[in-house]
N, C-alpha and C. Protein backbone atom coordinates (compact mmCIF):
# COMPACT_ATOMS: atom_id res chain seq x y z
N UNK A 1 206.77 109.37 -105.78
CA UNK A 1 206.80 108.90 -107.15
C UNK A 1 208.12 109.37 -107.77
N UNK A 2 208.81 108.54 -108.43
CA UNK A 2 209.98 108.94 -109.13
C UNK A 2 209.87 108.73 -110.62
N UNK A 3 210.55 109.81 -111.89
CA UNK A 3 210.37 109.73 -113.39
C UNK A 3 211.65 109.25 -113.69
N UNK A 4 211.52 108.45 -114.86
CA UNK A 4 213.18 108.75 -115.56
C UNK A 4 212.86 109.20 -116.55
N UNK A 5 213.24 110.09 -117.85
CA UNK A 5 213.11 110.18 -118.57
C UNK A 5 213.87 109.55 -119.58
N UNK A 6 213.86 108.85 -120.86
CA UNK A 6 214.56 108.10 -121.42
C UNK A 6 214.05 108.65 -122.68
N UNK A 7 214.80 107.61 -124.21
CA UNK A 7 214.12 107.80 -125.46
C UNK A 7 213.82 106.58 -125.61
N UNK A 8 212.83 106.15 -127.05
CA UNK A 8 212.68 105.34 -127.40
C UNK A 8 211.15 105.03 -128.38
N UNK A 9 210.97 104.41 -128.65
CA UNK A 9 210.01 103.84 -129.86
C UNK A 9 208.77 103.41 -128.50
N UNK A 10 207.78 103.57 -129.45
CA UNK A 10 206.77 102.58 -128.62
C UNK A 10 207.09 101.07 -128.07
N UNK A 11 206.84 100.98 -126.98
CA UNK A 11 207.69 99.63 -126.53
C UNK A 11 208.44 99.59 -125.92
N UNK A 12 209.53 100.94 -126.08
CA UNK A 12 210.95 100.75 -125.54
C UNK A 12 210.86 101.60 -124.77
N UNK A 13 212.25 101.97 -124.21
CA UNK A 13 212.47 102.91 -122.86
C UNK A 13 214.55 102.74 -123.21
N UNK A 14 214.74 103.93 -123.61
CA UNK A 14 215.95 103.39 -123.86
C UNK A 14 216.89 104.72 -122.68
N UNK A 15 217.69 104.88 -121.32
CA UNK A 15 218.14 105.86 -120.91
C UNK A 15 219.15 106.15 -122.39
N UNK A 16 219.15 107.64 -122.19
CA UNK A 16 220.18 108.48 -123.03
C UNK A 16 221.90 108.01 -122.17
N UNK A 17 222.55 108.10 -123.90
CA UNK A 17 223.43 107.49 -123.13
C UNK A 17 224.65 108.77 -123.68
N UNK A 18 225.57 109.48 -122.63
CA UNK A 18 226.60 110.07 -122.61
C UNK A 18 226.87 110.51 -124.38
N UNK A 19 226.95 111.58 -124.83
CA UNK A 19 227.84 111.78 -126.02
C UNK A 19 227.08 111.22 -127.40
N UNK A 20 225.90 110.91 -127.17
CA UNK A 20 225.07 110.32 -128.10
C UNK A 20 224.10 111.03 -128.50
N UNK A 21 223.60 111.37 -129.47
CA UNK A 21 222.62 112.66 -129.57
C UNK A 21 221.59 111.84 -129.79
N UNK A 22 220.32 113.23 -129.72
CA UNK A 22 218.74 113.08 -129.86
C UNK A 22 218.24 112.73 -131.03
N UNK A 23 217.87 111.69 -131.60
CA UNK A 23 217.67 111.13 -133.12
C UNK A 23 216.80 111.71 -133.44
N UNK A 24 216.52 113.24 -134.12
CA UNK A 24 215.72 113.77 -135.02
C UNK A 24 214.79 112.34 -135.93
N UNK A 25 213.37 112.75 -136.32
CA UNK A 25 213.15 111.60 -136.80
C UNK A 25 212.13 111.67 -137.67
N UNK A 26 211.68 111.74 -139.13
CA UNK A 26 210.91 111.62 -139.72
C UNK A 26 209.55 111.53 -139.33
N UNK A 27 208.24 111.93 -139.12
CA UNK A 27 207.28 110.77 -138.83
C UNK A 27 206.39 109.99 -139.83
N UNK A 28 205.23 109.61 -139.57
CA UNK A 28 204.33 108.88 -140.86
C UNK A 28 203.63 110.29 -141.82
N UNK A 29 203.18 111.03 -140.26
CA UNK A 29 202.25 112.25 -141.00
C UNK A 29 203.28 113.86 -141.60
N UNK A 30 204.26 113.61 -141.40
CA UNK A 30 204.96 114.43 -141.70
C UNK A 30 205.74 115.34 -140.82
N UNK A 31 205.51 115.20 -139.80
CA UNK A 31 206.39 115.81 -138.88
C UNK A 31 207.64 115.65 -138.25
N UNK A 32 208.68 116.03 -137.97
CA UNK A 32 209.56 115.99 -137.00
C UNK A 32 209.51 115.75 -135.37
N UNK A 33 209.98 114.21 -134.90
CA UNK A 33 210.30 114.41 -133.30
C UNK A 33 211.53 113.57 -132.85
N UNK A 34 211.30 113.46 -131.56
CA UNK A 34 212.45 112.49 -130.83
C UNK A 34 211.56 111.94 -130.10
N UNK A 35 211.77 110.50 -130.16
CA UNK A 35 211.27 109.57 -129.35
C UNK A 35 211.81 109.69 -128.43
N UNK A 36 210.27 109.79 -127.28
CA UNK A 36 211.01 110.12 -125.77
C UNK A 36 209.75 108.81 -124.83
N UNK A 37 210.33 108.54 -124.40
CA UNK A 37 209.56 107.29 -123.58
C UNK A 37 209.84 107.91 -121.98
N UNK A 38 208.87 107.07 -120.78
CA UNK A 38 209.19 107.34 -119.17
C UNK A 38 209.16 106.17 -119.02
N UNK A 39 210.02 105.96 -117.76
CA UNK A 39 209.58 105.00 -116.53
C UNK A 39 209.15 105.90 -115.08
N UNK A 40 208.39 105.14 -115.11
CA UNK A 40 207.55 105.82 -113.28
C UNK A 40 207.68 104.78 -112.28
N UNK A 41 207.67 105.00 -111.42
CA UNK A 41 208.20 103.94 -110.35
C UNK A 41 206.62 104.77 -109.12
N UNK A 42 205.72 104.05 -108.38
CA UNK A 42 205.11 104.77 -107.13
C UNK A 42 203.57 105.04 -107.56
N UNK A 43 203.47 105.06 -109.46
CA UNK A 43 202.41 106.48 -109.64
C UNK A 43 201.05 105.53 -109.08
N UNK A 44 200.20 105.91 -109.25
CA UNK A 44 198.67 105.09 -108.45
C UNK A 44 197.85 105.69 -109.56
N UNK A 45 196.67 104.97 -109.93
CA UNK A 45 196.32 104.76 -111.28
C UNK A 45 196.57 103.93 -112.19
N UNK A 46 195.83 104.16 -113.27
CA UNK A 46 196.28 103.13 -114.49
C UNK A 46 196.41 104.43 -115.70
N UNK A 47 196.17 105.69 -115.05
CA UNK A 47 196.27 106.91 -116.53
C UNK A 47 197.52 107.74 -115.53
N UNK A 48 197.71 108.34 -116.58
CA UNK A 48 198.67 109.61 -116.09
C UNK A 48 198.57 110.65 -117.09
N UNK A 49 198.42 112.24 -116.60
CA UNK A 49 198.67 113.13 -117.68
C UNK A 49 199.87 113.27 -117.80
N UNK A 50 200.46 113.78 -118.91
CA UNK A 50 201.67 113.69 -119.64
C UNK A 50 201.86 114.63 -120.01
N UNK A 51 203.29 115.73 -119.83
CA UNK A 51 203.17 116.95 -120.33
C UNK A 51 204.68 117.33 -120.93
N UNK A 52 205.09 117.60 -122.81
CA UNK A 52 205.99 117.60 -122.60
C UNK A 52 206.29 118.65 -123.56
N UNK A 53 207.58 119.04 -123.42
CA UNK A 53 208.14 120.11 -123.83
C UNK A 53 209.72 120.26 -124.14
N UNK A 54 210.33 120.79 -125.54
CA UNK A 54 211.13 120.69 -125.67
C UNK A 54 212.10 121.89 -125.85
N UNK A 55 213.17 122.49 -125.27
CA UNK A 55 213.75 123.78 -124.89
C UNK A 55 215.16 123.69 -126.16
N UNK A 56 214.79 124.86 -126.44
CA UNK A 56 216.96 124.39 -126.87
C UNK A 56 217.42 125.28 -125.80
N UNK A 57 218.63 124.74 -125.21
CA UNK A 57 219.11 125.20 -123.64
C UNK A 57 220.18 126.59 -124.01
N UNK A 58 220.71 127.13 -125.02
CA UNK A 58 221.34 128.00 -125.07
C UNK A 58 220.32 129.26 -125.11
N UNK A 59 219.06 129.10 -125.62
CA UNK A 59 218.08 130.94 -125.04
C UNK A 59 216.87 130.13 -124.55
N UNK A 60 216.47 128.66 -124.08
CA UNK A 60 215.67 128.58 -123.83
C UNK A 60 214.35 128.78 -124.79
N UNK A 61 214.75 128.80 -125.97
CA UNK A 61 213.40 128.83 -126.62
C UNK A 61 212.59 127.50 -126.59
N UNK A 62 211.41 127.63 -126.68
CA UNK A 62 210.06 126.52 -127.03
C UNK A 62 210.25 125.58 -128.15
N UNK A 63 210.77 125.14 -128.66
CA UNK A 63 211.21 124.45 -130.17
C UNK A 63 210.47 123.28 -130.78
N UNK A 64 209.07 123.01 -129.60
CA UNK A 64 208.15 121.58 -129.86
C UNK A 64 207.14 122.41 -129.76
N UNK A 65 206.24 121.10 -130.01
CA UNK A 65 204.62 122.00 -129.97
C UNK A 65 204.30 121.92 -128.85
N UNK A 66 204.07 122.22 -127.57
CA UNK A 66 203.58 121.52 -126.16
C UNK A 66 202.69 120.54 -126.62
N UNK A 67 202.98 119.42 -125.67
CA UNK A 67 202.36 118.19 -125.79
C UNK A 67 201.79 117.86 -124.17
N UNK A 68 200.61 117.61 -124.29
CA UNK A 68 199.59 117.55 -123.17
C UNK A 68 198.69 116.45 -123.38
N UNK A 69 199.15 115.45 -122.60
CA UNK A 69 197.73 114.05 -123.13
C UNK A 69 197.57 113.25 -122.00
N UNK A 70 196.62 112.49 -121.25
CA UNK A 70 196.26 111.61 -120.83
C UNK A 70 196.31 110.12 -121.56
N UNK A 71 197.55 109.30 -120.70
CA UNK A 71 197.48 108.54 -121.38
C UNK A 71 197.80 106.81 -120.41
N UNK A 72 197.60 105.92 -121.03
CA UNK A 72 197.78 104.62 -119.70
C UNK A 72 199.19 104.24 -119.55
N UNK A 73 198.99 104.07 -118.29
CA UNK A 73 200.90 103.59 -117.87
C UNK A 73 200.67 101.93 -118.28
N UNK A 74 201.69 101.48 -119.04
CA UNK A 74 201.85 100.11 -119.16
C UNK A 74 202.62 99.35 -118.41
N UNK A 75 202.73 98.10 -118.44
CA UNK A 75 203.35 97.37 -117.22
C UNK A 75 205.12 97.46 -118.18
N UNK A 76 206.34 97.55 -116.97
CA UNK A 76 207.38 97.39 -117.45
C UNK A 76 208.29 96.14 -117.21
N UNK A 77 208.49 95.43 -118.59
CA UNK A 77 208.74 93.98 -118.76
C UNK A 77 210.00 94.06 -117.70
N UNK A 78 210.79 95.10 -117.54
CA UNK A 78 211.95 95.09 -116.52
C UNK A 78 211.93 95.26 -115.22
N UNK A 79 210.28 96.01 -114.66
CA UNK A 79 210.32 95.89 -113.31
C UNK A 79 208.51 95.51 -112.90
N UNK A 80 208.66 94.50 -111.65
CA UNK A 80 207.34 94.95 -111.21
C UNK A 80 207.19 95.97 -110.61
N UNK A 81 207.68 96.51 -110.10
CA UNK A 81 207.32 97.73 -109.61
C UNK A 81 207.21 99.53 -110.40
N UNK A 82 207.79 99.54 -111.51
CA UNK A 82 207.55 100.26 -112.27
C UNK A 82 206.65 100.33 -113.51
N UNK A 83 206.11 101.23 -113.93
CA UNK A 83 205.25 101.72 -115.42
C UNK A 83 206.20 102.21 -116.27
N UNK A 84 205.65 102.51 -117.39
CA UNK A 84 206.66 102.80 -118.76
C UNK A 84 205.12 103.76 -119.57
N UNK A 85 205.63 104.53 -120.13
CA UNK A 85 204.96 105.57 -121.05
C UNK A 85 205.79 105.55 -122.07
N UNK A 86 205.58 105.10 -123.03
CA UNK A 86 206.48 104.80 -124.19
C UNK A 86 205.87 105.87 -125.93
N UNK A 87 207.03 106.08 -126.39
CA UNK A 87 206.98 106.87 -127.92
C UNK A 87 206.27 108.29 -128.17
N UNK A 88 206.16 108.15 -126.96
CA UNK A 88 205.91 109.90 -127.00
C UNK A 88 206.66 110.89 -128.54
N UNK A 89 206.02 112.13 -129.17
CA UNK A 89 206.78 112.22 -129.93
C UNK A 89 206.32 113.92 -130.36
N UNK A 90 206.85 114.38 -129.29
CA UNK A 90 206.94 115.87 -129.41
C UNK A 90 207.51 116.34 -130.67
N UNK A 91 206.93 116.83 -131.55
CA UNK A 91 206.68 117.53 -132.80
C UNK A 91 207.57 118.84 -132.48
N UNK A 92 208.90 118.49 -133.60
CA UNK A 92 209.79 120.10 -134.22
C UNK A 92 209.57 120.31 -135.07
N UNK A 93 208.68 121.10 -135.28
CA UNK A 93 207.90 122.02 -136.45
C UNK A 93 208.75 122.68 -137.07
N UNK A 94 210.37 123.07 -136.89
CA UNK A 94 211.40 123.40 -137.84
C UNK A 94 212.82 122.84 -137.56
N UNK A 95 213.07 122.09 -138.43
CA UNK A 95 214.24 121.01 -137.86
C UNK A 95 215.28 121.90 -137.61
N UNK A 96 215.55 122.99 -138.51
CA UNK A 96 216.82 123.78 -138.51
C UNK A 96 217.00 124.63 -136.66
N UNK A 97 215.48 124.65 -136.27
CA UNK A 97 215.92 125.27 -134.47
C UNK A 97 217.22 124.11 -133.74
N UNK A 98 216.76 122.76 -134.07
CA UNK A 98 217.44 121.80 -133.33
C UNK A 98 218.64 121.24 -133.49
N UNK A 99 218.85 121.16 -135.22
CA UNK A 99 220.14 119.91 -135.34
C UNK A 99 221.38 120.89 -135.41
N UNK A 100 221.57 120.08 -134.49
CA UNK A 100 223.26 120.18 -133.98
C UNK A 100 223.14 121.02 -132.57
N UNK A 101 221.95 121.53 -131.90
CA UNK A 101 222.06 122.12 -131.09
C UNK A 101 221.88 121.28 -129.58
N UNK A 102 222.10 121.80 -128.62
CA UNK A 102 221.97 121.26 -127.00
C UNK A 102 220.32 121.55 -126.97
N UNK A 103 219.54 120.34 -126.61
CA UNK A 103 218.23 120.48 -126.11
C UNK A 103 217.65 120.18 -124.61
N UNK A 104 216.68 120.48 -124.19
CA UNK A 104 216.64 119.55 -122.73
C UNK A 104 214.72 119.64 -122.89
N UNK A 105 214.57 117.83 -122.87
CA UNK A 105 213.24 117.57 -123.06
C UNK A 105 212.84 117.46 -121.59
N UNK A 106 211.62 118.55 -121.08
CA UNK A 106 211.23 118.29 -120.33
C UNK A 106 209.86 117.84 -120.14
N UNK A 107 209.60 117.25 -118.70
CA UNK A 107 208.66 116.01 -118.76
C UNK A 107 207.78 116.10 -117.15
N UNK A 108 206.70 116.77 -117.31
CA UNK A 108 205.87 116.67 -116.06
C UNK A 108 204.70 115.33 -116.34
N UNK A 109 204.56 114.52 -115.36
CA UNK A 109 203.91 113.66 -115.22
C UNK A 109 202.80 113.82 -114.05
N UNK A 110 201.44 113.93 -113.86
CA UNK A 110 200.41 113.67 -112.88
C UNK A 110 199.79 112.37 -112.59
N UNK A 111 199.84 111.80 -111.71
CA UNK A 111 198.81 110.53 -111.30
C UNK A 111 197.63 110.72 -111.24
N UNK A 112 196.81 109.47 -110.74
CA UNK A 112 195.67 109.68 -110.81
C UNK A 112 195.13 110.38 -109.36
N UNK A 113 196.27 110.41 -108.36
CA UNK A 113 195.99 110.51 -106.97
C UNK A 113 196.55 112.68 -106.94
N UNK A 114 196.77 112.82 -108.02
CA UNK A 114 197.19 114.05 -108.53
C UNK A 114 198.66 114.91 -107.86
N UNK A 115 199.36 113.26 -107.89
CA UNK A 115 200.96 113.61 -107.34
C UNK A 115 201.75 114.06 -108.43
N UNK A 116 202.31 114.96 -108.56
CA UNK A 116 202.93 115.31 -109.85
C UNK A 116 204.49 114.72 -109.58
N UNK A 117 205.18 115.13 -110.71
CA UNK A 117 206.86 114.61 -110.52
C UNK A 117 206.96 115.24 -111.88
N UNK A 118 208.47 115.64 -111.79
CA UNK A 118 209.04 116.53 -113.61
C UNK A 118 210.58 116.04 -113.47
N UNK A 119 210.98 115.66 -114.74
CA UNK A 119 212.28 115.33 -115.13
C UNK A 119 212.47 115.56 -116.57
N UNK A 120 213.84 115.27 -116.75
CA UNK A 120 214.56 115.68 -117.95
C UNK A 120 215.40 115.08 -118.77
N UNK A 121 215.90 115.32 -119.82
CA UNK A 121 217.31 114.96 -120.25
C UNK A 121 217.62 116.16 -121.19
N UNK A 122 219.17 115.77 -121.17
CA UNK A 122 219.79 116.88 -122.24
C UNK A 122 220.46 116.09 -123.01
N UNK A 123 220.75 116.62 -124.70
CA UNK A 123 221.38 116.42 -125.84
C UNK A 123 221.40 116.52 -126.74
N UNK A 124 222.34 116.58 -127.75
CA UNK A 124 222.67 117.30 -129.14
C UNK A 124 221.93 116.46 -130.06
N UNK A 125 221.23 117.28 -130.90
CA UNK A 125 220.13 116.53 -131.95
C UNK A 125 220.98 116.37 -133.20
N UNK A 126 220.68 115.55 -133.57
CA UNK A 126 221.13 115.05 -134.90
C UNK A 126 220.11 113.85 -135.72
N UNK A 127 220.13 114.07 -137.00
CA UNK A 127 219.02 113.39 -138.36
C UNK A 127 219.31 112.11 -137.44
N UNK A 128 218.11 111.51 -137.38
CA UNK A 128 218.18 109.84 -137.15
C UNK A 128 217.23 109.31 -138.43
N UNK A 129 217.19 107.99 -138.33
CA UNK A 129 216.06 107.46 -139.31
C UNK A 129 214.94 107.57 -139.59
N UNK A 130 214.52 107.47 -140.83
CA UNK A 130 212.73 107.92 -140.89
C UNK A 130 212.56 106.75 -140.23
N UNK A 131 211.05 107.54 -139.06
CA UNK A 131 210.60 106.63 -138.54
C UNK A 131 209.41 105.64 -139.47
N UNK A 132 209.02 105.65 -140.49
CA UNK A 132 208.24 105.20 -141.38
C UNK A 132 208.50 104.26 -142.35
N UNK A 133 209.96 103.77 -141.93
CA UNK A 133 210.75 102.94 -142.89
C UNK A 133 211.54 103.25 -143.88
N UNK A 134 211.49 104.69 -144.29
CA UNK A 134 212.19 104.83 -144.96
C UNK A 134 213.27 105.69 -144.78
N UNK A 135 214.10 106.56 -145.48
CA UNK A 135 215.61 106.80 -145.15
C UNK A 135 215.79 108.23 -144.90
């Protein structure tokens, strides 16, 4: 089984791209995250547990809430052969740990056949848009 880890909105799957930071982001209920979406390529099932976690990479601190859920792989409009886990949205309970700093979201995934796989990305957070429509 292979992960990518990417960002993105429910729906999407966007890879991080070079020199571009982590869009800090408003939510509806009040919290702070970064939309982080997967693609899975292999997994067997139609659920996967989902486990994610967000580091700032200069002491390694915890800076999200751990996020732990069972949730369904959807079909990905770009491959038959791959799934997508989309809008994930690991909660920064204090924006000031993150913006402007180096993060690395990490991402363990289990099948249903209980094959695991973990991946990552790294990058500098910065305010993006409320995700709620407004500014």
């Amino acid at each position: 089984m292979k992960l990518a880890v990417g960002l993105g909105e429910p729906g999407a799957f966007v890879p991080p791209l070079a020199g571009e930071p982590f869009a800090l982001q408003r939510g509806c209920q009040g919290a702070q995250h970064v939309f982080t979406s997967l693609r899975i390529r292999g997994a067997k099932g139609k659920l996967a547990r989902v486990e994610v976690r967000v580091h700032r990479v200069h002491d390694e601190a915890l800076v999200s809430v751990p996020m732990d859920v069972r949730l369904p792989l959807e079909p990905d409009e770009w491959s038959d052969t791959a799934a997508r886990i989309t809008g994930l949205t690991p909660v920064i309970e204090t924006p000031s740990d993150v913006l402007g700093r180096e993060v690395v979201i990490r991402v363990a995934l289990t099948d249903e056949s209980a094959e695991r796989v973990e991946g990552s990305i790294r990058g500098v957070v910065a305010w993006g848009t409320d995700s709620c429509g407004g500014h």
